[in-house]
PDB file of N, CA and C in Angstrom:
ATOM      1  N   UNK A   1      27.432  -7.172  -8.971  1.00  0.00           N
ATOM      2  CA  UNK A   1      26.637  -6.533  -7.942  1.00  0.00           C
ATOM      3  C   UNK A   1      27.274  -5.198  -7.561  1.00  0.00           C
ATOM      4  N   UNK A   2      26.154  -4.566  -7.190  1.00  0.00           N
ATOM      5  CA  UNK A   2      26.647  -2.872  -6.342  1.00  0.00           C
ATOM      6  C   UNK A   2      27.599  -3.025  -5.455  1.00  0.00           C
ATOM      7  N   UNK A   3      28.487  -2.478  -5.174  1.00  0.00           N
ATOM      8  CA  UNK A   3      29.150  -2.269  -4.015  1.00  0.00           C
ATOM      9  C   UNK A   3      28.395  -2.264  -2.624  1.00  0.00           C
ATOM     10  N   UNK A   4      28.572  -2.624  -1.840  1.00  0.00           N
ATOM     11  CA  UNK A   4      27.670  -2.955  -0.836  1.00  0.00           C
ATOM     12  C   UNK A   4      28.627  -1.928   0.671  1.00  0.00           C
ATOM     13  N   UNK A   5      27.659  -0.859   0.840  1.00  0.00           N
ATOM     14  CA  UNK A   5      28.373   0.137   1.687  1.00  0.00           C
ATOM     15  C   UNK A   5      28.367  -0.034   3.226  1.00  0.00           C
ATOM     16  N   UNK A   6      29.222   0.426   4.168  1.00  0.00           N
ATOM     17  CA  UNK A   6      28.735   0.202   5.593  1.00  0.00           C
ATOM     18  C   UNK A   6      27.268   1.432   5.715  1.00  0.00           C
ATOM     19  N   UNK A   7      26.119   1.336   6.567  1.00  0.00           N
ATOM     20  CA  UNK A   7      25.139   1.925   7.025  1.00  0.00           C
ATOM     21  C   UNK A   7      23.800   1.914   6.003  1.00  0.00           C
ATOM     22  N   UNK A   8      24.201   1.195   5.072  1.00  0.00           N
ATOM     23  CA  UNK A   8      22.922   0.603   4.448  1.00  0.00           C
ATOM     24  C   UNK A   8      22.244  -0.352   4.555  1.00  0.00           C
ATOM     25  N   UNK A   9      21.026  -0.082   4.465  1.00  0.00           N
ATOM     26  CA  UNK A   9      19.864  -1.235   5.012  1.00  0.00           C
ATOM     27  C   UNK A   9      19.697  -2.401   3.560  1.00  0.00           C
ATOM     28  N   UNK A  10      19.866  -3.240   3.672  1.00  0.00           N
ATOM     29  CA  UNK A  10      19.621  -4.278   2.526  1.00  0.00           C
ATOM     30  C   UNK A  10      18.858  -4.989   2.890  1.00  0.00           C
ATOM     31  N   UNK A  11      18.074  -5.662   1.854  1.00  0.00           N
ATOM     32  CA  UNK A  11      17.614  -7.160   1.999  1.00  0.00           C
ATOM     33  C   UNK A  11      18.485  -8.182   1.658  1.00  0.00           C
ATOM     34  N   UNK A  12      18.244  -9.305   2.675  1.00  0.00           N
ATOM     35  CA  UNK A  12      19.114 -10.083   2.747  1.00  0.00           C
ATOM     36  C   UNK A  12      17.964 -11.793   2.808  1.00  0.00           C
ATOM     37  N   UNK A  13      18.428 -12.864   2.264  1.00  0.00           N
ATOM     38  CA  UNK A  13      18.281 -14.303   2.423  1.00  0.00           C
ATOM     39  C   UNK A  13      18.854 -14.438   3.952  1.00  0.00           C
ATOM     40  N   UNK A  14      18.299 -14.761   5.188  1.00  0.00           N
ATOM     41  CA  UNK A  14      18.901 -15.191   6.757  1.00  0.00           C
ATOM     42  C   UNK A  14      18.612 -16.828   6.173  1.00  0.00           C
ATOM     43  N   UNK A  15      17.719 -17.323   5.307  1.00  0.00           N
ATOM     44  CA  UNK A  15      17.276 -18.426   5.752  1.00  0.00           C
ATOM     45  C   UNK A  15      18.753 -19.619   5.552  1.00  0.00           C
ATOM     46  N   UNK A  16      18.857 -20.753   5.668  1.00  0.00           N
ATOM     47  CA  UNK A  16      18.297 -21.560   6.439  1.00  0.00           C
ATOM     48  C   UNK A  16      19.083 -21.154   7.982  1.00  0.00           C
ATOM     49  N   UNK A  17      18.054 -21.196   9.319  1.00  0.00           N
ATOM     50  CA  UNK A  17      18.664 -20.385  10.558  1.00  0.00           C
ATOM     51  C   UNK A  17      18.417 -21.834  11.745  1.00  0.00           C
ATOM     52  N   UNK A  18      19.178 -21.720  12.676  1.00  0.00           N
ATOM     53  CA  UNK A  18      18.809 -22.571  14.058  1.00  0.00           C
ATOM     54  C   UNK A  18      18.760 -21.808  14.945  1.00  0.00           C
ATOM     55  N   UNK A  19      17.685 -21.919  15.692  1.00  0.00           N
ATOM     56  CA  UNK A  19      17.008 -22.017  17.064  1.00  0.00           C
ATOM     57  C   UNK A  19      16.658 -20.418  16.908  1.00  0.00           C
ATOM     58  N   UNK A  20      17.018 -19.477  17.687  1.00  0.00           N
ATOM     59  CA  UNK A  20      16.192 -17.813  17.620  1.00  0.00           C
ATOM     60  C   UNK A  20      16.810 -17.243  16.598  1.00  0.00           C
ATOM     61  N   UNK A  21      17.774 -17.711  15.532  1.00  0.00           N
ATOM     62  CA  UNK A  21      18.041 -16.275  14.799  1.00  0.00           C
ATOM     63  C   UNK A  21      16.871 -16.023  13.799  1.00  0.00           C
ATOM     64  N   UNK A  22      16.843 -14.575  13.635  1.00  0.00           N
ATOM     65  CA  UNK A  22      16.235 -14.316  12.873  1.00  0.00           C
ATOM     66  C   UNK A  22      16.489 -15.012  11.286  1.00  0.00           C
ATOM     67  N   UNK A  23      14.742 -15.226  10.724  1.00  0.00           N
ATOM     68  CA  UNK A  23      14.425 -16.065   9.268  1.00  0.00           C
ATOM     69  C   UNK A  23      14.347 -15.368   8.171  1.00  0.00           C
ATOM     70  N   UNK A  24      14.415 -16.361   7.016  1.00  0.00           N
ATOM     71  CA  UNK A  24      13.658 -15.185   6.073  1.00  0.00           C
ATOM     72  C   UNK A  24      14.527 -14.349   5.289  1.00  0.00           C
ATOM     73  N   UNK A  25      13.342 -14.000   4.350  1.00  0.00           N
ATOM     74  CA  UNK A  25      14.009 -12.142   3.375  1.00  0.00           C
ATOM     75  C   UNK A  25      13.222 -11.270   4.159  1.00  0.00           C
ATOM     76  N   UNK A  26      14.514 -10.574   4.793  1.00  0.00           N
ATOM     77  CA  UNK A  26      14.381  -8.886   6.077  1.00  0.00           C
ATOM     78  C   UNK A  26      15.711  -8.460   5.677  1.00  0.00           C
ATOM     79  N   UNK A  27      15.056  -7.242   5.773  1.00  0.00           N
ATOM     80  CA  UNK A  27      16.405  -5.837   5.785  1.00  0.00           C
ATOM     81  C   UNK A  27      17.184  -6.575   6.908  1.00  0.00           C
ATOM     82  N   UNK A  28      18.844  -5.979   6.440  1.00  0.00           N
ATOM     83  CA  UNK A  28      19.821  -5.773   7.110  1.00  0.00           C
ATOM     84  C   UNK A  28      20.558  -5.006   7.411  1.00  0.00           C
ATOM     85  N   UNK A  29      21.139  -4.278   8.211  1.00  0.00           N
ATOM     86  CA  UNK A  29      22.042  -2.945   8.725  1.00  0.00           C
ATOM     87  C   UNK A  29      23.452  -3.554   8.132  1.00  0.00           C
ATOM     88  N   UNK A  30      24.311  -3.059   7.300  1.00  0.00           N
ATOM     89  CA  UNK A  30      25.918  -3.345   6.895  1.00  0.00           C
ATOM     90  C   UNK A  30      26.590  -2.399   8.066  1.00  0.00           C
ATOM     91  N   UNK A  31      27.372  -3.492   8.852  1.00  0.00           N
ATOM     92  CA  UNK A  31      28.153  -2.960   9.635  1.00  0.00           C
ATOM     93  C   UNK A  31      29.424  -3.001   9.028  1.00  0.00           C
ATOM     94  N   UNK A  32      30.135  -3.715   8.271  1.00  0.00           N
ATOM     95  CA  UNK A  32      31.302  -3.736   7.812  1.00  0.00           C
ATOM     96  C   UNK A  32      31.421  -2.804   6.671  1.00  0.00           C
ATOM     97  N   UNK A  33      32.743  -2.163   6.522  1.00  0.00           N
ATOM     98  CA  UNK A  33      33.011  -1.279   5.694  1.00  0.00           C
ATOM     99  C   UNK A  33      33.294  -2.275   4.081  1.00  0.00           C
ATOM    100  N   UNK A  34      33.551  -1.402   2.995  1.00  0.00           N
ATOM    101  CA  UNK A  34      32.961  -1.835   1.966  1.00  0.00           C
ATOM    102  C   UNK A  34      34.542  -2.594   0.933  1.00  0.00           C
ATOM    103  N   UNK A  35      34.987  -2.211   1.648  1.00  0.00           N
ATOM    104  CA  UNK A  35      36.667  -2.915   1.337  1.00  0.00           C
ATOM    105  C   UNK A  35      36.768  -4.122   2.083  1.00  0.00           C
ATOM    106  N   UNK A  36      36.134  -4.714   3.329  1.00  0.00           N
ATOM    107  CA  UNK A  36      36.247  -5.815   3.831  1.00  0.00           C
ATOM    108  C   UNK A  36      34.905  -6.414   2.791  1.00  0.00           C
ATOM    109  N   UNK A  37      33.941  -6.027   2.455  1.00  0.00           N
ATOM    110  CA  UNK A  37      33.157  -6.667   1.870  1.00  0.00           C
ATOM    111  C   UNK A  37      33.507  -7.379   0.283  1.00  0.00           C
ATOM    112  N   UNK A  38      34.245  -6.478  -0.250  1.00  0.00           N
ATOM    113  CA  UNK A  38      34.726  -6.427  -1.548  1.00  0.00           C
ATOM    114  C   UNK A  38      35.560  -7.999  -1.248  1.00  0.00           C
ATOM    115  N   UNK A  39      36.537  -7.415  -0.622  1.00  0.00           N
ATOM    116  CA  UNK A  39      37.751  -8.800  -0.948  1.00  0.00           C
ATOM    117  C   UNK A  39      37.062  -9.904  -0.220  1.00  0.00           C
ATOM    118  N   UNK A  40      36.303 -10.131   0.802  1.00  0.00           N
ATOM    119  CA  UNK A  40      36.040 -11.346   1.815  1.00  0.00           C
ATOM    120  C   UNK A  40      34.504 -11.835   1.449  1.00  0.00           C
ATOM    121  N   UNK A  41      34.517 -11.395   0.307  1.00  0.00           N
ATOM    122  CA  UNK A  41      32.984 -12.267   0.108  1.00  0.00           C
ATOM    123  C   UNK A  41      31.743 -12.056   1.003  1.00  0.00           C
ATOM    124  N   UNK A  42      31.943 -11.619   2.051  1.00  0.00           N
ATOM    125  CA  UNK A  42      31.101 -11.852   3.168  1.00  0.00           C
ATOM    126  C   UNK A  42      30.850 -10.469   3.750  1.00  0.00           C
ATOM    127  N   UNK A  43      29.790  -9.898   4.256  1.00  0.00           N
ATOM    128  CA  UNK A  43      29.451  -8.831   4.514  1.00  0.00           C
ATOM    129  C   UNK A  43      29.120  -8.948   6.757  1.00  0.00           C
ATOM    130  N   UNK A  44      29.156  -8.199   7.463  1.00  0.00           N
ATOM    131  CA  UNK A  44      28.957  -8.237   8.669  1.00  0.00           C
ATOM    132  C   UNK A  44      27.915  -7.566   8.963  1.00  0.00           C
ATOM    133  N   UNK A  45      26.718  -7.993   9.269  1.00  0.00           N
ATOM    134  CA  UNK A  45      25.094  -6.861   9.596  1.00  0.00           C
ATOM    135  C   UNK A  45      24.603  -7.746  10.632  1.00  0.00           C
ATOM    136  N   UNK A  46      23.567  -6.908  10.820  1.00  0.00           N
ATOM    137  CA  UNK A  46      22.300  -7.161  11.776  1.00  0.00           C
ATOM    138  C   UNK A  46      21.203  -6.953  10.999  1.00  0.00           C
ATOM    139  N   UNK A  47      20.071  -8.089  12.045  1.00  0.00           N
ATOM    140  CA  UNK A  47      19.014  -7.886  11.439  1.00  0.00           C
ATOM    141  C   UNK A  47      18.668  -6.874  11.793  1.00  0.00           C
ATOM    142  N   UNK A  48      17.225  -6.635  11.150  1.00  0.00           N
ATOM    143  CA  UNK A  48      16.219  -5.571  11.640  1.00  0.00           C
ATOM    144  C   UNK A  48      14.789  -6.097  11.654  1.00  0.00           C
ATOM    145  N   UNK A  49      14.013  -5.720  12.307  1.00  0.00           N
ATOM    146  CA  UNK A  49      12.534  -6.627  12.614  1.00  0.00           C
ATOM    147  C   UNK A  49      11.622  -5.356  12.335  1.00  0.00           C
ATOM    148  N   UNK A  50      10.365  -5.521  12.076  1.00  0.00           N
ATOM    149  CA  UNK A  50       9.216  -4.684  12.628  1.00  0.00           C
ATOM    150  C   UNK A  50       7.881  -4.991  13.748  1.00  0.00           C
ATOM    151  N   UNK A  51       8.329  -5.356  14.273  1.00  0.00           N
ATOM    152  CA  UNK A  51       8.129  -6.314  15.447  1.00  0.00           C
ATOM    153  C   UNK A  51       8.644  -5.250  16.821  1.00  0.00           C
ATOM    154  N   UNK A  52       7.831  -4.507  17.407  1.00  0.00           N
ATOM    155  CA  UNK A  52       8.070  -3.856  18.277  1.00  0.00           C
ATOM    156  C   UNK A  52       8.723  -4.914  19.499  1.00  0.00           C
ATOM    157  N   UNK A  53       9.618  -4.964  19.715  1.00  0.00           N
ATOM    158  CA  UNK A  53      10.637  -5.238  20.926  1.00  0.00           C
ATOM    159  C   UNK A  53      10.667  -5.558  22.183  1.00  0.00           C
ATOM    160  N   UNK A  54      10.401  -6.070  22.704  1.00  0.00           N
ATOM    161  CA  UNK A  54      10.533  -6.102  24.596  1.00  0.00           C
ATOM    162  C   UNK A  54      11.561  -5.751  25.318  1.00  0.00           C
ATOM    163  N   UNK A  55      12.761  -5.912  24.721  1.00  0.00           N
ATOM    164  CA  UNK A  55      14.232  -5.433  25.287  1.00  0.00           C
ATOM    165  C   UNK A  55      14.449  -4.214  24.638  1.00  0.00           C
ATOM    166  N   UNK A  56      15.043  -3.253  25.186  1.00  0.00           N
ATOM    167  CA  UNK A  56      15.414  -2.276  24.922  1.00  0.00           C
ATOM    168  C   UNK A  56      16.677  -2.183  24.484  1.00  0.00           C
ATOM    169  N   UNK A  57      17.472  -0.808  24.409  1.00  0.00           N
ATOM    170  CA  UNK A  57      18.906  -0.719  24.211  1.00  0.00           C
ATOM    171  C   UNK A  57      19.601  -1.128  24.963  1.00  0.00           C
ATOM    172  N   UNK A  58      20.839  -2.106  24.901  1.00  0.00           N
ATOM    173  CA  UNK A  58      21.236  -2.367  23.488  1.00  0.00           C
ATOM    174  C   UNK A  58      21.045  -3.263  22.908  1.00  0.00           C
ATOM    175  N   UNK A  59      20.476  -3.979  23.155  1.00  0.00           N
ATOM    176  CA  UNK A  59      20.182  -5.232  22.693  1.00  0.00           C
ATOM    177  C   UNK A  59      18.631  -4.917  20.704  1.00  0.00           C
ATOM    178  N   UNK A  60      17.974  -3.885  21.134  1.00  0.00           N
ATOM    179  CA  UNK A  60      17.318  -2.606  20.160  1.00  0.00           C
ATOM    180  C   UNK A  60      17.845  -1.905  20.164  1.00  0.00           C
ATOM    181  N   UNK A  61      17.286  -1.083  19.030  1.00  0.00           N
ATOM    182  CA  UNK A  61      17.492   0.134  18.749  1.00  0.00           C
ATOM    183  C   UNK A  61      16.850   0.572  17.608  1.00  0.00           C
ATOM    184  N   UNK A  62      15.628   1.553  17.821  1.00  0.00           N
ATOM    185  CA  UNK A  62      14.389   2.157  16.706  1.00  0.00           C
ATOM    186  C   UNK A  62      15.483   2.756  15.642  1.00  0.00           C
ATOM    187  N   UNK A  63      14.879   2.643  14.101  1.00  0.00           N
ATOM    188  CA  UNK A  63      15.762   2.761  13.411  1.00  0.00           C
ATOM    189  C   UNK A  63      14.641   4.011  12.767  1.00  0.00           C
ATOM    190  N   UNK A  64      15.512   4.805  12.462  1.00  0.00           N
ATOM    191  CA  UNK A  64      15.218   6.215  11.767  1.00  0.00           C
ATOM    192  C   UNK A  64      15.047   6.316  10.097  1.00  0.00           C
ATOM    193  N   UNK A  65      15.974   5.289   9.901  1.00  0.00           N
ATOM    194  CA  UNK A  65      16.711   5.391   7.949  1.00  0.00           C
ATOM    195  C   UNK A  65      15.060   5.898   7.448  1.00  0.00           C
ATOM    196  N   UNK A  66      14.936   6.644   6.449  1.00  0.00           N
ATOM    197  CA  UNK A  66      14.105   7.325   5.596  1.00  0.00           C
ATOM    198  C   UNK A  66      14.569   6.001   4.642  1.00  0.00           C
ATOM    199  N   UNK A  67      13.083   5.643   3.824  1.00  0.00           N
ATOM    200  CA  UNK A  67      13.046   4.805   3.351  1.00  0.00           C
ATOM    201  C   UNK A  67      12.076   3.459   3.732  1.00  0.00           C
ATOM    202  N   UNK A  68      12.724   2.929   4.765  1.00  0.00           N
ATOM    203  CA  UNK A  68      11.825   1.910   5.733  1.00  0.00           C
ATOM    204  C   UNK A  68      10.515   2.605   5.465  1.00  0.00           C
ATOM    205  N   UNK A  69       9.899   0.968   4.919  1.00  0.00           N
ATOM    206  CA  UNK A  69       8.131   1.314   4.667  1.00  0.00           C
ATOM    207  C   UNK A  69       7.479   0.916   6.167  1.00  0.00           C
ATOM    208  N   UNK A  70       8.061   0.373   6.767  1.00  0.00           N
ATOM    209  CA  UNK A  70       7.237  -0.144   8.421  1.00  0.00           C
ATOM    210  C   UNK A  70       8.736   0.346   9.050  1.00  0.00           C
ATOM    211  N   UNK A  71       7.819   0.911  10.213  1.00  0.00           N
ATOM    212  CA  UNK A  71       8.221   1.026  11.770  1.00  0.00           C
ATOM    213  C   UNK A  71       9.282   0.000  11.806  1.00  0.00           C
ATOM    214  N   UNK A  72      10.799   0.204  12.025  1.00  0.00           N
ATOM    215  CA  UNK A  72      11.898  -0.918  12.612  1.00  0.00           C
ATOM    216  C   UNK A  72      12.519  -0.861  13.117  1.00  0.00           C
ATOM    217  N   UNK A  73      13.165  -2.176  13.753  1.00  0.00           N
ATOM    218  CA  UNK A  73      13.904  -2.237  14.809  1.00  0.00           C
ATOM    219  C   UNK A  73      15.289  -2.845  14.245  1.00  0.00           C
ATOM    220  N   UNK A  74      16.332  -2.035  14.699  1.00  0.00           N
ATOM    221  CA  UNK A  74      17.636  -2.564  14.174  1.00  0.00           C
ATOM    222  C   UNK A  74      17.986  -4.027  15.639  1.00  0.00           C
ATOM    223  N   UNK A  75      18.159  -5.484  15.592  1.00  0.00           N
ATOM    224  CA  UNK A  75      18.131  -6.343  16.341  1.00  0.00           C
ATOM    225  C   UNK A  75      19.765  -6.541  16.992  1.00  0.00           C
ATOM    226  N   UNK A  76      20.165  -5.334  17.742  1.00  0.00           N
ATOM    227  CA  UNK A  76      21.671  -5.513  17.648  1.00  0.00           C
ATOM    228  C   UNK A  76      22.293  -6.972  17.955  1.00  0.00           C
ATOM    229  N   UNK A  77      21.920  -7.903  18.738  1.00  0.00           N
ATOM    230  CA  UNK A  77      22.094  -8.872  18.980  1.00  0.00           C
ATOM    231  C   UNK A  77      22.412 -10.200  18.127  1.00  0.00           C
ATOM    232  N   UNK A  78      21.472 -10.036  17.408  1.00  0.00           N
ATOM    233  CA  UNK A  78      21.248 -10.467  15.710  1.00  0.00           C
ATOM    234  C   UNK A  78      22.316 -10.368  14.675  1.00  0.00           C
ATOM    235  N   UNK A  79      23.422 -10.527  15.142  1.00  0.00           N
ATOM    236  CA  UNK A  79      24.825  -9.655  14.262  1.00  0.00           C
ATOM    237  C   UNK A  79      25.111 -11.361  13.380  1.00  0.00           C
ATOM    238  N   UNK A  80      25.201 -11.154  12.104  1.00  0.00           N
ATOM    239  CA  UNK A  80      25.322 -12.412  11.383  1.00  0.00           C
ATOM    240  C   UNK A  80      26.696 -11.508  10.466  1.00  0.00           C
ATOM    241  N   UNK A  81      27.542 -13.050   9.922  1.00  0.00           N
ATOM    242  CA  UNK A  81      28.483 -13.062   9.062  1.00  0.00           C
ATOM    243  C   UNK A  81      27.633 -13.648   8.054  1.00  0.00           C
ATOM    244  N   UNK A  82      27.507 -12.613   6.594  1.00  0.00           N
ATOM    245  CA  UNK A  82      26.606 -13.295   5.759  1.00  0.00           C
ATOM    246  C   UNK A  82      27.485 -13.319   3.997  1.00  0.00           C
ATOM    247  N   UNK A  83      27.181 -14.335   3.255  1.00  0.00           N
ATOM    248  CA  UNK A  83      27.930 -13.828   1.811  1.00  0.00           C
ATOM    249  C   UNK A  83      27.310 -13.230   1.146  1.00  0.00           C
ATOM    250  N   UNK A  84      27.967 -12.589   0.287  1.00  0.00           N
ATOM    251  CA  UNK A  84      27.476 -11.049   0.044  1.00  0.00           C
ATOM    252  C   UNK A  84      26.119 -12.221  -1.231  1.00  0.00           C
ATOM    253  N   UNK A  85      25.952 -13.071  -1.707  1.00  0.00           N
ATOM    254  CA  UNK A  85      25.005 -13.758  -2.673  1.00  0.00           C
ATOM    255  C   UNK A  85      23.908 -13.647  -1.888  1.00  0.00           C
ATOM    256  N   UNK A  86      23.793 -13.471  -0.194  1.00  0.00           N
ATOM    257  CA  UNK A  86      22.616 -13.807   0.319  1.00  0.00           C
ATOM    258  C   UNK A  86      22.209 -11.918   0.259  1.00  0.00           C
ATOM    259  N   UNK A  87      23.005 -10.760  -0.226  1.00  0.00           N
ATOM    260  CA  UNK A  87      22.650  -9.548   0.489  1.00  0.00           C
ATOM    261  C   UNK A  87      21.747  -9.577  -1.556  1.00  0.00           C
ATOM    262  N   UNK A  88      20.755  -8.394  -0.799  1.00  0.00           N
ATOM    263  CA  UNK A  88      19.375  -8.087  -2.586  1.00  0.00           C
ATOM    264  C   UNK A  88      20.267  -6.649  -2.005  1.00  0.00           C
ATOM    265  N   UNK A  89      18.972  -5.952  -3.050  1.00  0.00           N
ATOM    266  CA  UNK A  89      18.985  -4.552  -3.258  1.00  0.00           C
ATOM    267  C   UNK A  89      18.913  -3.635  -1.885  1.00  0.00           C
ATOM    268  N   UNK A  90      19.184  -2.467  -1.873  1.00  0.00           N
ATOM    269  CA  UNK A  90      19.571  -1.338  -1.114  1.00  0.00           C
ATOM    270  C   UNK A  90      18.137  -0.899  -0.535  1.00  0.00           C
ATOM    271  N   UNK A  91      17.744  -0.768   0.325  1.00  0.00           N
ATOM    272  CA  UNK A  91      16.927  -0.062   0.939  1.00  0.00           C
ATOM    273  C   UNK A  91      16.376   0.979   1.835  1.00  0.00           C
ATOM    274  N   UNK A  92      17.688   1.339   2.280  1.00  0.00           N
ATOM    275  CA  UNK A  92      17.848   2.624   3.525  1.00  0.00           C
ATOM    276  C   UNK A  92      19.223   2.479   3.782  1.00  0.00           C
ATOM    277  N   UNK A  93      19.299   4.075   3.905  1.00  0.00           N
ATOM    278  CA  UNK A  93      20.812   4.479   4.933  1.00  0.00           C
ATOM    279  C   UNK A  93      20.602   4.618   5.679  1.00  0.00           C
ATOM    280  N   UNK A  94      20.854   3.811   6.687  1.00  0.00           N
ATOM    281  CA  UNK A  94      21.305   4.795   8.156  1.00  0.00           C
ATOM    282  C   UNK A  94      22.068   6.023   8.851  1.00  0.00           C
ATOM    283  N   UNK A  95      21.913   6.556   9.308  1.00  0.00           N
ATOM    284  CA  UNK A  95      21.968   8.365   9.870  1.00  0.00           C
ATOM    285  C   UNK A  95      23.913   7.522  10.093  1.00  0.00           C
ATOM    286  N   UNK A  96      24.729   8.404   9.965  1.00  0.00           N
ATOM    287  CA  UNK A  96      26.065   8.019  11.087  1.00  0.00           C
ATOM    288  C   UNK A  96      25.925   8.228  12.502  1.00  0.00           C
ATOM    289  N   UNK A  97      25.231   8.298  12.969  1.00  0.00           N
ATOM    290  CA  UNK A  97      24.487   8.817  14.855  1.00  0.00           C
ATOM    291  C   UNK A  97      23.967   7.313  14.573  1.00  0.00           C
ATOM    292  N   UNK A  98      22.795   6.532  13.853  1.00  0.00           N
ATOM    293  CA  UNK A  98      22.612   5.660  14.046  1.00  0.00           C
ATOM    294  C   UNK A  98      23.307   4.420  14.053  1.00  0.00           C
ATOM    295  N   UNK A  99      24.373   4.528  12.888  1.00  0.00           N
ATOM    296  CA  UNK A  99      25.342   3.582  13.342  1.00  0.00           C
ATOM    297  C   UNK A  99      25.722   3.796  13.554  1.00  0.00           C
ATOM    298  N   UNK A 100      26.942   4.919  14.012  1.00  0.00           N
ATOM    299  CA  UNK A 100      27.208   4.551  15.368  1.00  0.00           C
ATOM    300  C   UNK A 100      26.692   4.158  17.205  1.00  0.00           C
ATOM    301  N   UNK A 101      25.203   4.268  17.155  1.00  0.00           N
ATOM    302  CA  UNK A 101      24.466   4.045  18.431  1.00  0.00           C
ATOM    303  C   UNK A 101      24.400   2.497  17.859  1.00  0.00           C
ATOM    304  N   UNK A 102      24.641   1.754  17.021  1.00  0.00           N
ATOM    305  CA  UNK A 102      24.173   0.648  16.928  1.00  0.00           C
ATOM    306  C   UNK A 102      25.803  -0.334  17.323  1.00  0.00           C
ATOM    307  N   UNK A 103      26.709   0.552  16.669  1.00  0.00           N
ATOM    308  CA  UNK A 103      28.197   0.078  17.258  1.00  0.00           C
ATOM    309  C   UNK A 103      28.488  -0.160  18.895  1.00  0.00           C
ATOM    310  N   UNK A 104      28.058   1.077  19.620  1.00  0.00           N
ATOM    311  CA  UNK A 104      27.746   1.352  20.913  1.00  0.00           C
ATOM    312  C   UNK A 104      27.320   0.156  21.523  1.00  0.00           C
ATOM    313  N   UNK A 105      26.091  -0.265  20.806  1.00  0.00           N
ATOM    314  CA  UNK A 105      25.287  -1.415  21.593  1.00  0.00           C
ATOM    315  C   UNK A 105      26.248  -2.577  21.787  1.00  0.00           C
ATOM    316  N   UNK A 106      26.666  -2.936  20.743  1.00  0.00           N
ATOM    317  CA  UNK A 106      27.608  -4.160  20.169  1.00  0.00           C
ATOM    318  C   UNK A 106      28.705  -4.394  21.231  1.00  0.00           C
ATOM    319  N   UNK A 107      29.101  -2.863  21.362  1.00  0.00           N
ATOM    320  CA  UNK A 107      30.521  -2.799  22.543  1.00  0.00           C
ATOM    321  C   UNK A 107      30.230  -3.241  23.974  1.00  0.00           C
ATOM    322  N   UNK A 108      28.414  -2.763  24.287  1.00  0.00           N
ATOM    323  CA  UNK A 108      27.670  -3.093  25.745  1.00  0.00           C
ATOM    324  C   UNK A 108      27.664  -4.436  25.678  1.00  0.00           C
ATOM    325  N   UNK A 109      26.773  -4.663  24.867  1.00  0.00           N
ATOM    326  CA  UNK A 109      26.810  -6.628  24.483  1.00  0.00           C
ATOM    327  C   UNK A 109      28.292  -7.383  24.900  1.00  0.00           C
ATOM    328  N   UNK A 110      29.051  -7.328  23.821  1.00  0.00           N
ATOM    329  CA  UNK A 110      30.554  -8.029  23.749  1.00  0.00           C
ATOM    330  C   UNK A 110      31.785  -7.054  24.869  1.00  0.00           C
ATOM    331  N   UNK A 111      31.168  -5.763  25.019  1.00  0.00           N
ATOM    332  CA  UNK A 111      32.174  -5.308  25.735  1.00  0.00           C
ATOM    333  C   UNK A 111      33.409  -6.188  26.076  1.00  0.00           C
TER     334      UNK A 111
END
């Protein structure tokens, strides 16, 4: 497999999930850099929905990446430890303004 970079949007396997996490094959935001991904099997993202939102930032955050065929929402909340077998192909970069506004959120959340 590709190297799997931080600020790229992938598709990812969430399934099998309990109670609200997000389901399914949906893009994912790579928050972890690509040297923790390499050696640890496991990649660190969020989902992303197209599903316009009720909560705002930070808990959202409208995602910009060129690429995305629908309107999305990066789900900061949504932060999964996933193995890299569940991440598919590449689908959008994210801006570095966007991840980092998506790091931001994470810090409001867990502060």
């Amino acid at each position: 497999m590709a190297r799997i970079l931080r600020g790229e949007i992938r598709w990812a396997d969430l399934s099998p999930v309990r109670g609200r996490e997000q389901a399914g094959l949906r893009p994912v935001l790579i928050l972890s850099h690509h040297v923790f991904n390499e050696r640890s099997g496991t990649v660190i993202a969020v989902a992303l929905t197209s599903q316009e939102p009720r909560a705002g930032f930070p808990l959202t955050l409208e995602s910009s990446a060129a690429g995305l065929l629908k309107r999305s929402w990066v789900k900061i909340s949504q932060i999964r430890t996933l193995a890299v077998e569940r991440i598919g192909r590449r689908v959008a970069v994210a801006s570095e303004e966007e991840l980092a506004q998506v790091i931001e959120g994470l810090n409001e959340i867990i502060g």
